[in-house]
N, C-alpha and C. Protein backbone atom coordinates (compact mmCIF):
# COMPACT_ATOMS: atom_id res chain seq x y z
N UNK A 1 -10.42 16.07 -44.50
CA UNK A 1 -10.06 15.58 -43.19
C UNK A 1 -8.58 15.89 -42.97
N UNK A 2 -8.16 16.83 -41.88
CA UNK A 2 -7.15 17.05 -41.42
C UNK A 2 -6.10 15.89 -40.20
N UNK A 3 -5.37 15.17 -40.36
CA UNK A 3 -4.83 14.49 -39.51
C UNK A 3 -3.19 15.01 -39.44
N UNK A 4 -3.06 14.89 -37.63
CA UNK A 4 -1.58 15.37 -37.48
C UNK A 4 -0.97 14.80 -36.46
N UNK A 5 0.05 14.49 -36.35
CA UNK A 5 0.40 13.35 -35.22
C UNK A 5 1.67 14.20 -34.82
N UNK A 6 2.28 14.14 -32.94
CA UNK A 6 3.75 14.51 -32.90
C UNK A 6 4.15 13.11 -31.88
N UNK A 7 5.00 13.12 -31.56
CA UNK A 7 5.99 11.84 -31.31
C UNK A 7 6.68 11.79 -30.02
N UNK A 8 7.39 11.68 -28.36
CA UNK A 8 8.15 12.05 -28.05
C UNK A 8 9.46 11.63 -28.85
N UNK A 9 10.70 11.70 -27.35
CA UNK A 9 12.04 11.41 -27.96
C UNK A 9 12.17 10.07 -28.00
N UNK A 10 11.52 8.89 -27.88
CA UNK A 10 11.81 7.55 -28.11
C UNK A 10 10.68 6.81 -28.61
N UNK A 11 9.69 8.05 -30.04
CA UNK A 11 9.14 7.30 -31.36
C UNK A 11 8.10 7.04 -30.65
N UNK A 12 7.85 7.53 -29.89
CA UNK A 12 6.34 7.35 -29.12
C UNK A 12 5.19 8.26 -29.54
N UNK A 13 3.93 7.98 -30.11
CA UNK A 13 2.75 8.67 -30.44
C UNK A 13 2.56 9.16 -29.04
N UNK A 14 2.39 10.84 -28.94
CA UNK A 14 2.29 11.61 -27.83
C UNK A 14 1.28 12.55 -28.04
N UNK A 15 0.38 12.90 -29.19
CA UNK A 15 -0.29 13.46 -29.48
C UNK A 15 -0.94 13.18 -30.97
N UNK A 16 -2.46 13.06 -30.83
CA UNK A 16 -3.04 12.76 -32.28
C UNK A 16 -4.06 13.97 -32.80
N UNK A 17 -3.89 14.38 -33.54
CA UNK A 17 -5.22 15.40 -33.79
C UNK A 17 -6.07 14.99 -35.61
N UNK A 18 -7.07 14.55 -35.39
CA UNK A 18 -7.86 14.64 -36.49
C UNK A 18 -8.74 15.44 -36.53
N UNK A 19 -9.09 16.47 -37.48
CA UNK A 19 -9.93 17.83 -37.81
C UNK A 19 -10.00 18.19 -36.07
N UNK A 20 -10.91 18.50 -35.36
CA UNK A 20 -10.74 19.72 -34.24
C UNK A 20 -10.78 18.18 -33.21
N UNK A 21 -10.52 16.89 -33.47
CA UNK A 21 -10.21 16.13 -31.77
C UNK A 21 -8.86 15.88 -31.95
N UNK A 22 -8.28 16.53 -30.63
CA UNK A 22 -7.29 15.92 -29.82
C UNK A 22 -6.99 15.14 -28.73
N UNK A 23 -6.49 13.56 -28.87
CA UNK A 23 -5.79 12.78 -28.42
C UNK A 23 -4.66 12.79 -27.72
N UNK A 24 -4.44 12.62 -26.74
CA UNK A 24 -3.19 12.59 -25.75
C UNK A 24 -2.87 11.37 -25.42
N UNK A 25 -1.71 11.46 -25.47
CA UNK A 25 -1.01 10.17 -24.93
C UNK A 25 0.28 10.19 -23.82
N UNK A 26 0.28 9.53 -22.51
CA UNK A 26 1.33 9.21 -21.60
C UNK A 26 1.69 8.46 -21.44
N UNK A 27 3.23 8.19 -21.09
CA UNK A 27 3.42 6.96 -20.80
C UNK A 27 4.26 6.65 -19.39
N UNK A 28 4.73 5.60 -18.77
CA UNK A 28 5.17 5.22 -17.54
C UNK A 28 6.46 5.29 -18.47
N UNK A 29 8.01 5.66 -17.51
CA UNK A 29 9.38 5.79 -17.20
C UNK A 29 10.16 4.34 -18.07
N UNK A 30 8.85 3.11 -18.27
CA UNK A 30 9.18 2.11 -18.32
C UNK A 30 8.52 1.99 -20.07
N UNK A 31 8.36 3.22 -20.97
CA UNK A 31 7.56 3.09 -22.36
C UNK A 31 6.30 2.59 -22.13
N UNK A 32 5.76 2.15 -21.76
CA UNK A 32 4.42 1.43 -21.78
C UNK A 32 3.38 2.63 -21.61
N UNK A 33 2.10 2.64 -22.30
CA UNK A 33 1.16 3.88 -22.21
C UNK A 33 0.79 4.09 -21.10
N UNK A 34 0.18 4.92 -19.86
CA UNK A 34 -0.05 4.83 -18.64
C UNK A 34 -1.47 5.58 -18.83
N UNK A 35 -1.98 6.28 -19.86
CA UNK A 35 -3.12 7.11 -19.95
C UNK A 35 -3.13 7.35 -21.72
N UNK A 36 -4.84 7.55 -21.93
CA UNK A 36 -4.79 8.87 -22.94
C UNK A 36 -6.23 9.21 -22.62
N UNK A 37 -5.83 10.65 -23.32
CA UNK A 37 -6.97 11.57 -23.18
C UNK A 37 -7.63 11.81 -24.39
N UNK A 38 -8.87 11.93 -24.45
CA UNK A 38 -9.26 13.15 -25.81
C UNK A 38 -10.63 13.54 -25.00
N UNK A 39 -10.49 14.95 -25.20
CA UNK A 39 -11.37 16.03 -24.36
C UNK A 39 -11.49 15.53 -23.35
N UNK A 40 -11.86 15.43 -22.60
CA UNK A 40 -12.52 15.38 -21.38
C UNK A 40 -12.54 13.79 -21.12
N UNK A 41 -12.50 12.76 -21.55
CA UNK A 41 -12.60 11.51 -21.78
C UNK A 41 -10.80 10.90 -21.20
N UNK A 42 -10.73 9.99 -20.00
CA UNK A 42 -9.52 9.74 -20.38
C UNK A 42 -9.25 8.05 -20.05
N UNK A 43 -8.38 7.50 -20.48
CA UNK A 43 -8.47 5.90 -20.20
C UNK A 43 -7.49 5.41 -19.48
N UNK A 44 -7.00 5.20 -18.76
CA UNK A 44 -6.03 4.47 -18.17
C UNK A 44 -5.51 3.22 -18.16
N UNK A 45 -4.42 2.88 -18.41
CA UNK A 45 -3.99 1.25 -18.42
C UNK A 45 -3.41 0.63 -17.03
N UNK A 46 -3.27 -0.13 -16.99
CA UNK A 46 -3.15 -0.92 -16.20
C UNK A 46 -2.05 -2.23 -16.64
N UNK A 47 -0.80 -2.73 -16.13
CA UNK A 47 -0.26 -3.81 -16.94
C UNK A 47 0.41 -4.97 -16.04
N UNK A 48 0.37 -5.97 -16.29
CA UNK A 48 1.03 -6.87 -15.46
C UNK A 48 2.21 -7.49 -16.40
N UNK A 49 3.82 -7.06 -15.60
CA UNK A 49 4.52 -7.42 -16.58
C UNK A 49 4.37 -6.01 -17.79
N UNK A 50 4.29 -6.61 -19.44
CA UNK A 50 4.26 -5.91 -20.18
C UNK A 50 3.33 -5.67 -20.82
N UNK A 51 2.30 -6.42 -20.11
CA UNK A 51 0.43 -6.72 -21.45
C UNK A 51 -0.04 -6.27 -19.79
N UNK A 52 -0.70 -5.55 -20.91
CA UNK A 52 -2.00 -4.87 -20.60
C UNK A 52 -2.74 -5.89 -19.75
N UNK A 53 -3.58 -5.51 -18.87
CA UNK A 53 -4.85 -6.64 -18.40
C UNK A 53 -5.76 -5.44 -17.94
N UNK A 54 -6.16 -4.41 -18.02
CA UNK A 54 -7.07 -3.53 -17.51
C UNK A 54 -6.91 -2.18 -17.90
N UNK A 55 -8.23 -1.87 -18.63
CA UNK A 55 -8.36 0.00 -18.21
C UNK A 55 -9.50 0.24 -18.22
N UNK A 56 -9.24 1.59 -17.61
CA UNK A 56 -10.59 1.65 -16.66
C UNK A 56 -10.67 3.18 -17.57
N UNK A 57 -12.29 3.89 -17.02
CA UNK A 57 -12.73 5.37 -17.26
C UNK A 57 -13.34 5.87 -16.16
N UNK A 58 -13.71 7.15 -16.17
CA UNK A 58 -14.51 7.61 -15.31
C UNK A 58 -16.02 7.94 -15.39
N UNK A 59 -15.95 7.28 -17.09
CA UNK A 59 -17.50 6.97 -17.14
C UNK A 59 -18.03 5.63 -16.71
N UNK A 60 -16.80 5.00 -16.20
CA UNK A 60 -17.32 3.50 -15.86
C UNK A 60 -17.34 2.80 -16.59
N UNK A 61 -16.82 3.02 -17.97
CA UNK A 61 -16.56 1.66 -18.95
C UNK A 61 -15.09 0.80 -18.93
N UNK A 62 -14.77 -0.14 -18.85
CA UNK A 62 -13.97 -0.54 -18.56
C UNK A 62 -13.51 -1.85 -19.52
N UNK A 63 -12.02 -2.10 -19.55
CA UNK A 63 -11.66 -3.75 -20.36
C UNK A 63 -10.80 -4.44 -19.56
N UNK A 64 -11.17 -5.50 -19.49
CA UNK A 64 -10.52 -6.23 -18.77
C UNK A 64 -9.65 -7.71 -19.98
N UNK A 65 -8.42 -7.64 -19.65
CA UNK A 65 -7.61 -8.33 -20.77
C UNK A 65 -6.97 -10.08 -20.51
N UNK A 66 -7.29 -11.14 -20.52
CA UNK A 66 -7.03 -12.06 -20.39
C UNK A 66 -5.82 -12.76 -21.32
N UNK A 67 -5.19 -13.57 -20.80
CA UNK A 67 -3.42 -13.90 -22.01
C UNK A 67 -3.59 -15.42 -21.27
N UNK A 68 -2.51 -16.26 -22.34
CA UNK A 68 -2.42 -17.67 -22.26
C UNK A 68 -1.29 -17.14 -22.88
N UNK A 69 -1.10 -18.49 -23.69
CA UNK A 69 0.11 -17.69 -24.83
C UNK A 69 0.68 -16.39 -25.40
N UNK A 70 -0.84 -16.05 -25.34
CA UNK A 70 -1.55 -15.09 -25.95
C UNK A 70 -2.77 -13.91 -26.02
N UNK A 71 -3.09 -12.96 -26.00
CA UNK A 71 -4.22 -12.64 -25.55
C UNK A 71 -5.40 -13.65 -26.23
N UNK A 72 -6.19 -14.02 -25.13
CA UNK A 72 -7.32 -14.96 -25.24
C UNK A 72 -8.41 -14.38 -25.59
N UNK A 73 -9.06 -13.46 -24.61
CA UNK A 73 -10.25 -12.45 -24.03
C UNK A 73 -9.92 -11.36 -23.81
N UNK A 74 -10.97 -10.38 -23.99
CA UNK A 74 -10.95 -9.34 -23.35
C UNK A 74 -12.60 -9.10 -22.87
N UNK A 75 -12.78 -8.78 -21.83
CA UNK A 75 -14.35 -8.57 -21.30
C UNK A 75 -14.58 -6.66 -20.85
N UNK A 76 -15.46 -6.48 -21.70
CA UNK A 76 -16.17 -4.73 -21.87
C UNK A 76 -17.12 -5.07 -20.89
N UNK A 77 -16.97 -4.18 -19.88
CA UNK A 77 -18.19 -3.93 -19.15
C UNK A 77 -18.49 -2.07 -18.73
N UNK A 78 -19.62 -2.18 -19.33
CA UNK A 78 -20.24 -0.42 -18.84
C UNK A 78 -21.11 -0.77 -18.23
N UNK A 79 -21.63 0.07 -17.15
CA UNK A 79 -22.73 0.05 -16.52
C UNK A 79 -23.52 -1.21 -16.39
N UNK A 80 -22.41 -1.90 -15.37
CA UNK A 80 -22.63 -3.37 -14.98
C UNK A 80 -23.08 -4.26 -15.95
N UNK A 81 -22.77 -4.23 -17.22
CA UNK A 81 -23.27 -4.87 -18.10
C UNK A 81 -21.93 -5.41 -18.54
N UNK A 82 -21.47 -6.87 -18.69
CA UNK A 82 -20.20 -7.41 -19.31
C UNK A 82 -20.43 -7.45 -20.45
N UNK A 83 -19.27 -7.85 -21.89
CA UNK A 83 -19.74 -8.63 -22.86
C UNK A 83 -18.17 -8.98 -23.08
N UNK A 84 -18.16 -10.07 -23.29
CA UNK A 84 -16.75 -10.95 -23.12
C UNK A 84 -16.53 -11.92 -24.59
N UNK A 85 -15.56 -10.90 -25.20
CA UNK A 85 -15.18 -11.44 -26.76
C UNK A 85 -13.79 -12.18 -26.54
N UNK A 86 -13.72 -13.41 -27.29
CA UNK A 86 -12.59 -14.01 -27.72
C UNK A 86 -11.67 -13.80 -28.79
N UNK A 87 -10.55 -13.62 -29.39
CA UNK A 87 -9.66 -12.83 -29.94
C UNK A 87 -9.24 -14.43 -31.10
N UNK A 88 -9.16 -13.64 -32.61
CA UNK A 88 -8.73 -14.34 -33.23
C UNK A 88 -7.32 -13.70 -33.92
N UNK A 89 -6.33 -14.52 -33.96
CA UNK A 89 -5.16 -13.51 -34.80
C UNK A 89 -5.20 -14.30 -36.26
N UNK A 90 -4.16 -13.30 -36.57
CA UNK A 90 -3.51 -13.22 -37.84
C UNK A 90 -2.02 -13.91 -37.37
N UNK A 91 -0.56 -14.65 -38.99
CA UNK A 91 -0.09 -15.43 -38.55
C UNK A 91 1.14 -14.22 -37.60
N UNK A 92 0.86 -12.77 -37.55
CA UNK A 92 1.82 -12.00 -36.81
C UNK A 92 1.40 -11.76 -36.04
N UNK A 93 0.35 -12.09 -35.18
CA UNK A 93 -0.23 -11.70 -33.78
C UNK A 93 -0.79 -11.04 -33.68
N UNK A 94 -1.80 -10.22 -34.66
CA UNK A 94 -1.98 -8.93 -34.44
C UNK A 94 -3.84 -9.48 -34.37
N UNK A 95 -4.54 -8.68 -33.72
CA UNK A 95 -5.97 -9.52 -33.48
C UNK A 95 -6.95 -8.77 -34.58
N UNK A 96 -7.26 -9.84 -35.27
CA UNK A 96 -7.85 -9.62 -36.83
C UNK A 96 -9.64 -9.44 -36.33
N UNK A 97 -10.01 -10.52 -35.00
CA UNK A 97 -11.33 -10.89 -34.96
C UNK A 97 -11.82 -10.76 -33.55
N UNK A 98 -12.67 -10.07 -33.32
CA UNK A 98 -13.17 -10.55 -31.66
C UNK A 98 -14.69 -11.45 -31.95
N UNK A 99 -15.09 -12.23 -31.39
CA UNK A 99 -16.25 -13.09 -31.29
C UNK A 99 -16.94 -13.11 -30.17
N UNK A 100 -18.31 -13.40 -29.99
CA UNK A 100 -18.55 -13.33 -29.04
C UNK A 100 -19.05 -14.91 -28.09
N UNK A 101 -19.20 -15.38 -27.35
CA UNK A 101 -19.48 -16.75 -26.60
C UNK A 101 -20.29 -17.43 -27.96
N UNK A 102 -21.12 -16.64 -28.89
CA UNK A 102 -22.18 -18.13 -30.01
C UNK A 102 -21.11 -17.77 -31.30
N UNK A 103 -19.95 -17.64 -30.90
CA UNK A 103 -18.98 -17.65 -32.73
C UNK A 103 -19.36 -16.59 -33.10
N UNK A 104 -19.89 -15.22 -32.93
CA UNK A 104 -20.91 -14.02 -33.58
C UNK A 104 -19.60 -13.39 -33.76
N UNK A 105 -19.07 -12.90 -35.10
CA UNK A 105 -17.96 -11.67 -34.71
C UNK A 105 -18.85 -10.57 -34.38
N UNK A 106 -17.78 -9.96 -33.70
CA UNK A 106 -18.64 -8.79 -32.72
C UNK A 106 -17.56 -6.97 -33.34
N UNK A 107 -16.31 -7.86 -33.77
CA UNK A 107 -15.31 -6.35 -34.74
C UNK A 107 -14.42 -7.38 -35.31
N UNK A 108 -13.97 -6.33 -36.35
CA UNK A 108 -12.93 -7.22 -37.47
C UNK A 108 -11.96 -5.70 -37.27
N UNK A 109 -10.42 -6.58 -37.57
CA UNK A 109 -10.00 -5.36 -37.89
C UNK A 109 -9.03 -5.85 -39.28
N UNK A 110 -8.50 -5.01 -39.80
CA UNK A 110 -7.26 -5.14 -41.08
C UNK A 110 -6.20 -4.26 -40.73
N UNK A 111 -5.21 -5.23 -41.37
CA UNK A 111 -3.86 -4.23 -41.23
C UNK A 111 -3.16 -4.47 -42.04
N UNK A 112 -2.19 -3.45 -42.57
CA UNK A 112 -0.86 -3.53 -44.12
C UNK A 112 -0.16 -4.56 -43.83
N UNK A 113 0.95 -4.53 -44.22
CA UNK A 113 1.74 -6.00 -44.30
C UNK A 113 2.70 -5.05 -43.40
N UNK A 114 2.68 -4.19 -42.55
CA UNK A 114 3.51 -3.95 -41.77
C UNK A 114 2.93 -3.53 -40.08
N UNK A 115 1.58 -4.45 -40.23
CA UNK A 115 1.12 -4.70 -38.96
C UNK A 115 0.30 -3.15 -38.04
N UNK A 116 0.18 -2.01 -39.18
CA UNK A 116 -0.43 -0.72 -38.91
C UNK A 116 -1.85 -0.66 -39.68
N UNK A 117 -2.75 -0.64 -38.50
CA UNK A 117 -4.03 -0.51 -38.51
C UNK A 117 -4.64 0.08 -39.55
N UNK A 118 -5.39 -0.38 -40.52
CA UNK A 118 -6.11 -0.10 -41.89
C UNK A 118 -7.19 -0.02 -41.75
N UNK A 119 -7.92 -0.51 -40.66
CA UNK A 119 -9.41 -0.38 -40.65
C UNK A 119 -10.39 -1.04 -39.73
N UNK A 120 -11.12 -0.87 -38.83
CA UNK A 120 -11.77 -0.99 -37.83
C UNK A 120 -13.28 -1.19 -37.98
N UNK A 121 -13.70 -2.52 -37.49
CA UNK A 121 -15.85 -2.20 -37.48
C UNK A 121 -15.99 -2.64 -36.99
N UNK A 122 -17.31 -1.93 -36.19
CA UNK A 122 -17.56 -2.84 -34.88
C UNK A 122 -18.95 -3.07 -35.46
N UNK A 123 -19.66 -4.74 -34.66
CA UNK A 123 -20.96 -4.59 -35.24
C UNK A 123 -21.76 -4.48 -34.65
């Protein structure tokens, strides 16, 4: 497995390539991501303030991001179908758990002791 990453000028992931997919990344004047692409696929953000609350596709899948303190929710809906997970952290904020409305985890994630993504499952 081939992985290669380049950066702009202010440490920003601007491009990802693992074996033949490439990932694109843009961002708004203001650092914050404004898009990414890979092939043909692209996502758009949306932010109020500095958090996220929406991105959308043009396949029609979409997240919608809810905050209190903290991010609370986030609700996936494709093809008019919602499913609305609640977010558990870790003690650095970083979201370890999504659940779904009956306590069901629905993805776990892990990360190093420096808060960079180790591993992802969805169930």
């Amino acid at each position: 497995m081939k992985i290669a990453h380049d950066a702009n000028g202010r440490n920003q992931l601007t491009k990802y390539k693992k074996n033949s997919s490439i990932t694109n990344y843009y961002y708004y004047p203001s650092g914050l991501r404004s898009q990414k692409t890979t092939g043909t696929d692209t996502t758009k953000f949306i932010y109020s303030g500095d958090e996220i609350v929406y991105e959308t596709r043009p396949s029609g899948v979409s997240m919608t991001y809810t905050y209190g303190l903290d991010l609370i929710n986030e609700t996936y809906v494709k093809n008019y179908t919602t499913e609305l997970n609640y977010c558990l952290h870790n003690g650095h904020g970083d979201v370890i758990q999504l659940s779904n409305y009956n306590a069901t985890s629905t993805s776990s994630y892990k990360y190093d002791a420096f808060g960079m993504l180790l591993s992802y499952s969805r169930v």
